[in-house]
C-alpha atoms as a PDB file:
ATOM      1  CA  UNK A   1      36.629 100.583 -52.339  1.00  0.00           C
ATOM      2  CA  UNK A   2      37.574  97.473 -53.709  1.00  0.00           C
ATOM      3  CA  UNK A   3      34.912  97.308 -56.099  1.00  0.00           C
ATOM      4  CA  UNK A   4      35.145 100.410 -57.301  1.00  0.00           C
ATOM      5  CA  UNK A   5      38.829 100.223 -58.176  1.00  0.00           C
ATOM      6  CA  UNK A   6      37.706  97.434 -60.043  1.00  0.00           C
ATOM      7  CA  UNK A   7      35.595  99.109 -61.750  1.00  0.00           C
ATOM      8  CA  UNK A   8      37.566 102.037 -62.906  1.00  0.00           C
ATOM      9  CA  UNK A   9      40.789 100.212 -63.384  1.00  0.00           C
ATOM     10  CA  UNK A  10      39.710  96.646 -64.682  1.00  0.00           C
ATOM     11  CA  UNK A  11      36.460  97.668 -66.307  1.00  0.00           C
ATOM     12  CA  UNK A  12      35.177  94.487 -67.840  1.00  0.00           C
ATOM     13  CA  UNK A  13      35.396  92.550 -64.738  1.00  0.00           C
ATOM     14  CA  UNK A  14      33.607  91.945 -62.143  1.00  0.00           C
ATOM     15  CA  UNK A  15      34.058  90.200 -58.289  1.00  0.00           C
ATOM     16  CA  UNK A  16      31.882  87.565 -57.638  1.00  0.00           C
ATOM     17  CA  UNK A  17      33.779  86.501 -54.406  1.00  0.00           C
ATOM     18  CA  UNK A  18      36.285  88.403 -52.221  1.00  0.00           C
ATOM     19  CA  UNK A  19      37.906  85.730 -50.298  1.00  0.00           C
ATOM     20  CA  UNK A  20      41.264  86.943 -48.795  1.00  0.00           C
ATOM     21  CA  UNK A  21      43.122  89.984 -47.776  1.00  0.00           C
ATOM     22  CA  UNK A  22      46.999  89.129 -48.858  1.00  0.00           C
ATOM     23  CA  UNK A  23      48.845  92.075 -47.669  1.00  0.00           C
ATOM     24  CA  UNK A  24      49.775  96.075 -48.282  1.00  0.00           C
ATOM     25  CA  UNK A  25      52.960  97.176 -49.708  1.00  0.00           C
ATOM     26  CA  UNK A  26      54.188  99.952 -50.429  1.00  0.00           C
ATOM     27  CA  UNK A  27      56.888 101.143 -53.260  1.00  0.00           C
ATOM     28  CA  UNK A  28      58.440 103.772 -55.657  1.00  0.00           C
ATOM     29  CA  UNK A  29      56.165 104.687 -58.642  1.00  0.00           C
ATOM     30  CA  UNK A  30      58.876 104.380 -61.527  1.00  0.00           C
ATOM     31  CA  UNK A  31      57.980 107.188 -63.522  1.00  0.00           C
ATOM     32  CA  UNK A  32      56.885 110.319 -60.434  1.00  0.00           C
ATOM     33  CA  UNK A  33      59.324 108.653 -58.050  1.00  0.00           C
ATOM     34  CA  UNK A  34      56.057 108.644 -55.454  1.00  0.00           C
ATOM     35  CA  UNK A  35      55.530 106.830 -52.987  1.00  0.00           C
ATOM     36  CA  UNK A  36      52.357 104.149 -53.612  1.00  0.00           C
ATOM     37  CA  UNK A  37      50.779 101.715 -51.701  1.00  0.00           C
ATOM     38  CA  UNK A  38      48.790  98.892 -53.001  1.00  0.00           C
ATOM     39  CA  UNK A  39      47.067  96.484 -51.104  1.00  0.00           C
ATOM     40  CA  UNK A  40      46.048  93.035 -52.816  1.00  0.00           C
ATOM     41  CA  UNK A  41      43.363  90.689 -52.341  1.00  0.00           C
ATOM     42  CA  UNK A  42      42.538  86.754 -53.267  1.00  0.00           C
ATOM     43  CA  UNK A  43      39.237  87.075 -55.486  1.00  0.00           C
ATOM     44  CA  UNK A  44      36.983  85.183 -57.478  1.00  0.00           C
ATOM     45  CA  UNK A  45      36.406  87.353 -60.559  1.00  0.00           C
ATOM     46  CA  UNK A  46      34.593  86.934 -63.954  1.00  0.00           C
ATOM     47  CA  UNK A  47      35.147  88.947 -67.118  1.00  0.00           C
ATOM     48  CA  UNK A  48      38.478  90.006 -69.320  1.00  0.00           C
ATOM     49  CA  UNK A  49      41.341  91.689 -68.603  1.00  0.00           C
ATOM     50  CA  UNK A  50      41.661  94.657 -70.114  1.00  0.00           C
ATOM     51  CA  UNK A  51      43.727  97.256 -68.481  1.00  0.00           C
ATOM     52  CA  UNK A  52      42.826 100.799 -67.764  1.00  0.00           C
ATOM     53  CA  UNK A  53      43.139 103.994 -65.850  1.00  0.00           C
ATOM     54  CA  UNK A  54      46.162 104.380 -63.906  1.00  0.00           C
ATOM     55  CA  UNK A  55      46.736 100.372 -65.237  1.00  0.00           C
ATOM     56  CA  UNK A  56      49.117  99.987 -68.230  1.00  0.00           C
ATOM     57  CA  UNK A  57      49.660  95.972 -68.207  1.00  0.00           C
ATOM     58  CA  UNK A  58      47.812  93.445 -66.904  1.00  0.00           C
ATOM     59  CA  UNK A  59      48.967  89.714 -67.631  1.00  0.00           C
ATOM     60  CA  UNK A  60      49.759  86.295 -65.750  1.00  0.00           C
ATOM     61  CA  UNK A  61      53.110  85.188 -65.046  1.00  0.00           C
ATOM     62  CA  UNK A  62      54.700  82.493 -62.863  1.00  0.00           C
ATOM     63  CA  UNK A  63      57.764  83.750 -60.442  1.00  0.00           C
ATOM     64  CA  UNK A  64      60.436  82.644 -62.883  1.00  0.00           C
ATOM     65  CA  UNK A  65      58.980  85.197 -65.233  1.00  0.00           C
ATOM     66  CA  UNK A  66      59.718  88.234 -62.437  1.00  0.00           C
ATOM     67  CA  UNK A  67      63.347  87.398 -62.257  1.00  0.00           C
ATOM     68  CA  UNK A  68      63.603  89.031 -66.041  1.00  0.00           C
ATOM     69  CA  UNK A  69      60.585  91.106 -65.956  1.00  0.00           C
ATOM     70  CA  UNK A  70      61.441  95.075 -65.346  1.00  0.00           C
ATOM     71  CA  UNK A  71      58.502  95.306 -62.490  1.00  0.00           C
ATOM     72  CA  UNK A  72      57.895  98.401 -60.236  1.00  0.00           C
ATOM     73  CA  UNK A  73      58.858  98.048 -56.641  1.00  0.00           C
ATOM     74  CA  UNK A  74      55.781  97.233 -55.321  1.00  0.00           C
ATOM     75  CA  UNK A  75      55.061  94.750 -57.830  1.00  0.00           C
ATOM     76  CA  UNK A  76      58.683  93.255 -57.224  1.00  0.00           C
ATOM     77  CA  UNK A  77      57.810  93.202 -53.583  1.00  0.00           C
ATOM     78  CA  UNK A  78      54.409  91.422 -54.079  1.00  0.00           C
ATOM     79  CA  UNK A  79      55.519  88.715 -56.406  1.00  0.00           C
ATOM     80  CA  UNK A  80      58.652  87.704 -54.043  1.00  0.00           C
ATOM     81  CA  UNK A  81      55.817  87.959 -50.873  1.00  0.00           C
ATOM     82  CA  UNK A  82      53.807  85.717 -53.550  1.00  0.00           C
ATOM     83  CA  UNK A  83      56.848  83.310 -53.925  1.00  0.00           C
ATOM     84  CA  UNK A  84      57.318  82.931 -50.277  1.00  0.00           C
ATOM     85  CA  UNK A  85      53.809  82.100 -49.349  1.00  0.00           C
ATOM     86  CA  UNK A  86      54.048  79.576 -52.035  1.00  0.00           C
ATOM     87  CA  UNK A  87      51.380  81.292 -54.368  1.00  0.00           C
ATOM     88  CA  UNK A  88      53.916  81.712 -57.637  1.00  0.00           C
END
């Protein structure tokens, strides 16, 4: 599954090396008002970023940057779990 998220979403990547499962969260899609969950994983991965599907940004950014960044809730709530475990 994780791959082929991957594939669809972040098309010219690829993961060379799954090496942790971080956490699930779940949040309030800001456009439907639905209820999402994401889960996120540690990875090694080669390629680009380039965005696509149901992906509209895709950039890095230390914790500082969330405080002014207008995220979606379960980005918000990754980045602070981020923060905490003392990843950001």
């Amino acid at each position: 599954m994780l791959r082929e998220c991957t594939i669809e979403e972040l098309p010219n990547t690829q993961i060379t090396l799954v090496k942790k499962f971080f956490g699930k969260f779940t949040g309030t899609a800001p456009h439907t008002g639905d209820v999402v969950e994401t889960k996120v994983y540690f990875v090694d991965m080669e390629g680009d970023f380039v965005p696509a599907a149901e992906i509209s940004e895709s950039r890095f950014f230390t914790h500082f940057d969330c405080v002014n960044e207008k995220l979606s809730d379960a980005t918000r709530k990754i980045a602070d779990e981020l923060k905490k475990n003392g990843y950001l």
